[in-house]
Protein backbone atom coordinates (compact mmCIF):
# COMPACT_ATOMS: atom_id res chain seq x y z
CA UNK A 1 -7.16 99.76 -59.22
CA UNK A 2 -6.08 96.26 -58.90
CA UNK A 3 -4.25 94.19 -61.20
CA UNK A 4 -3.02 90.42 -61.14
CA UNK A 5 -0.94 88.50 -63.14
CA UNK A 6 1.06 85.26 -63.26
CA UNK A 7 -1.86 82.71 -64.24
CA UNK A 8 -0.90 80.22 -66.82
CA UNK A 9 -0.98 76.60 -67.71
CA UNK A 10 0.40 74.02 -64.67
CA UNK A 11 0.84 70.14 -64.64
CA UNK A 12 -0.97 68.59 -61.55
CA UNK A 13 1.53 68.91 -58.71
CA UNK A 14 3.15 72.05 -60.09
CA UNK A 15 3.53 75.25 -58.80
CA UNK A 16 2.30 79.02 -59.92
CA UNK A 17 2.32 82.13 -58.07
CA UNK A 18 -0.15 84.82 -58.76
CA UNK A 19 0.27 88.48 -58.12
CA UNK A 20 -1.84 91.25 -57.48
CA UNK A 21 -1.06 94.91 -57.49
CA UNK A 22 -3.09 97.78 -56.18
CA UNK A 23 -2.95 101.61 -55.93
CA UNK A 24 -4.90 102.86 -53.06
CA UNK A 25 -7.12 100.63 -51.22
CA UNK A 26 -4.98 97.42 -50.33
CA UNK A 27 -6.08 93.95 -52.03
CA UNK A 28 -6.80 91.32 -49.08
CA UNK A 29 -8.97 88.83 -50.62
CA UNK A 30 -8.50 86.33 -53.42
CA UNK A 31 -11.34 84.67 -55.45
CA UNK A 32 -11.84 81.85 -57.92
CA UNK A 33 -14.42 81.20 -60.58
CA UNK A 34 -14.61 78.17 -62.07
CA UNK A 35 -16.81 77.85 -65.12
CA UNK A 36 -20.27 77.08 -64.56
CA UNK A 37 -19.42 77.72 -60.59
CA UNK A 38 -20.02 80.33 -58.15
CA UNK A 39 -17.39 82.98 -57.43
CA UNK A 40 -16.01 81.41 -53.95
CA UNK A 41 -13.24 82.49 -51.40
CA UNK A 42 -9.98 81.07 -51.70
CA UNK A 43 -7.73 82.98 -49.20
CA UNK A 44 -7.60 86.43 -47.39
CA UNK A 45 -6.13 88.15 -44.80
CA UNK A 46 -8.25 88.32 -41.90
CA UNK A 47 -7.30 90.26 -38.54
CA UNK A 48 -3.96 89.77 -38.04
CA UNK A 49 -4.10 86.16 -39.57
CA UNK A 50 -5.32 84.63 -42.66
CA UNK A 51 -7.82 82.32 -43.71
CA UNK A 52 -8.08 79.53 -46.60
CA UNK A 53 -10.94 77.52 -48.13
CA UNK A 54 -10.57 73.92 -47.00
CA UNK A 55 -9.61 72.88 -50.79
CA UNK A 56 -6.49 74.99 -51.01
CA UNK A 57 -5.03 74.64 -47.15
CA UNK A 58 -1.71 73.54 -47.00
CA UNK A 59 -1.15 73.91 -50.31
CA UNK A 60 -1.58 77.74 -50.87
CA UNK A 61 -0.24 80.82 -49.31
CA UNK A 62 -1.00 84.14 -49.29
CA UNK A 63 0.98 87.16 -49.01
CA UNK A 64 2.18 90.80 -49.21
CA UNK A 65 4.93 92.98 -49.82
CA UNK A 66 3.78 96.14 -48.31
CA UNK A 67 6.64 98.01 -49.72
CA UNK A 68 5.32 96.91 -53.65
CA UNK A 69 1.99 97.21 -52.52
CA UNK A 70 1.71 93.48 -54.19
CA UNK A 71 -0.27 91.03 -52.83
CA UNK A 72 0.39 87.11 -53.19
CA UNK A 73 -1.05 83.53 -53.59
CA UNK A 74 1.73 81.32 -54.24
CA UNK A 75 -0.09 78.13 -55.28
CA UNK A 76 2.03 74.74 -54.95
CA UNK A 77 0.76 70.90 -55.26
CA UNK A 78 -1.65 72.24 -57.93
CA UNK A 79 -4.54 70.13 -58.95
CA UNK A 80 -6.95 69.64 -62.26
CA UNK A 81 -9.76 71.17 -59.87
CA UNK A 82 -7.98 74.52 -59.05
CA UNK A 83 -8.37 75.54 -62.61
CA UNK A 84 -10.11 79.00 -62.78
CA UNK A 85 -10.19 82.51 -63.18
CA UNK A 86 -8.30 84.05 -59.66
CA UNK A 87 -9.45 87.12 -58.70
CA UNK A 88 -8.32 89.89 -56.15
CA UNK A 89 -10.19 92.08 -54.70
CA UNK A 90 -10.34 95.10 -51.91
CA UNK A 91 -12.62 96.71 -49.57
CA UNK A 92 -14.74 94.10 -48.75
CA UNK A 93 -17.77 93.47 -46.04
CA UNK A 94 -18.88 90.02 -44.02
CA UNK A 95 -16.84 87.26 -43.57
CA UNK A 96 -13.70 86.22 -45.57
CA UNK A 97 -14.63 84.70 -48.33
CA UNK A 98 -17.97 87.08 -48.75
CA UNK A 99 -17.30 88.79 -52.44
CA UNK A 100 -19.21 91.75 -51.25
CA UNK A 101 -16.19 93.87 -52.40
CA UNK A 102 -16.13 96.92 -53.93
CA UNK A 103 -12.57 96.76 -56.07
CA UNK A 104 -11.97 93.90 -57.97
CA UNK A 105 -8.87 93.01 -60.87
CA UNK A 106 -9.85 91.69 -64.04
CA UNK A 107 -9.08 88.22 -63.54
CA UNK A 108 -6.20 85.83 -64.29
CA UNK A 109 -6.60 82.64 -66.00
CA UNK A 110 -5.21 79.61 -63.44
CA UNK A 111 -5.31 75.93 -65.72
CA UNK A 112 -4.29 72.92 -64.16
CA UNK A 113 -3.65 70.50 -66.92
């Protein structure tokens, strides 16, 4: 079971952190939807290194506290276009940002305004 939290309303240039805790299979992916958009990859951990859509690098970090069994995206420089639902996800197949996964959260709302 995954769960995420800490979506919310940012200003452009602003800063959130989203969270996502699981029980059992660990979370390594995180996913975006914006409306009328596919679902698409926005980081995950991949080996022992990480990957990041073009759009987000530099800006966006992921992360995990093994201990908590949290996983993080801590989201900085935020702009109008990141606005979405985030998603996390675990126990997935094909390349990083495939969202062939079988265990997803429900979703946090991310708006950049």
């Amino acid at each position: 079971q995954l769960v995420e939290s800490g979506g919310g309303t940012a200003q452009p240039g602003r800063s959130l952190r989203l969270s996502c805790t699981d029980s059992g299979t660990a979370a390594n992916r995180w996913f975006r939807q914006a409306p009328g958009k596919e679902r698409e990859g926005v980081a995950a951990f991949w080996g022992v290194s990480e990957r990041y859509a073009d759009s987000v690098k530099g800006r966006f970090t992921i992360s995990r506290d093994a201990r908590k069994n949290i996983m993080y995206l801590q989201m900085s420089g935020l702009k109008p276009e990141d606005t979405a639902i985030y998603y996390c996800a675990a126990l997935c197949r094909g390349q990083w940002d495939s969202p062939d996964c079988t265990y997803w959260g429900q979703g946090t709302q991310v708006t950049v305004s």
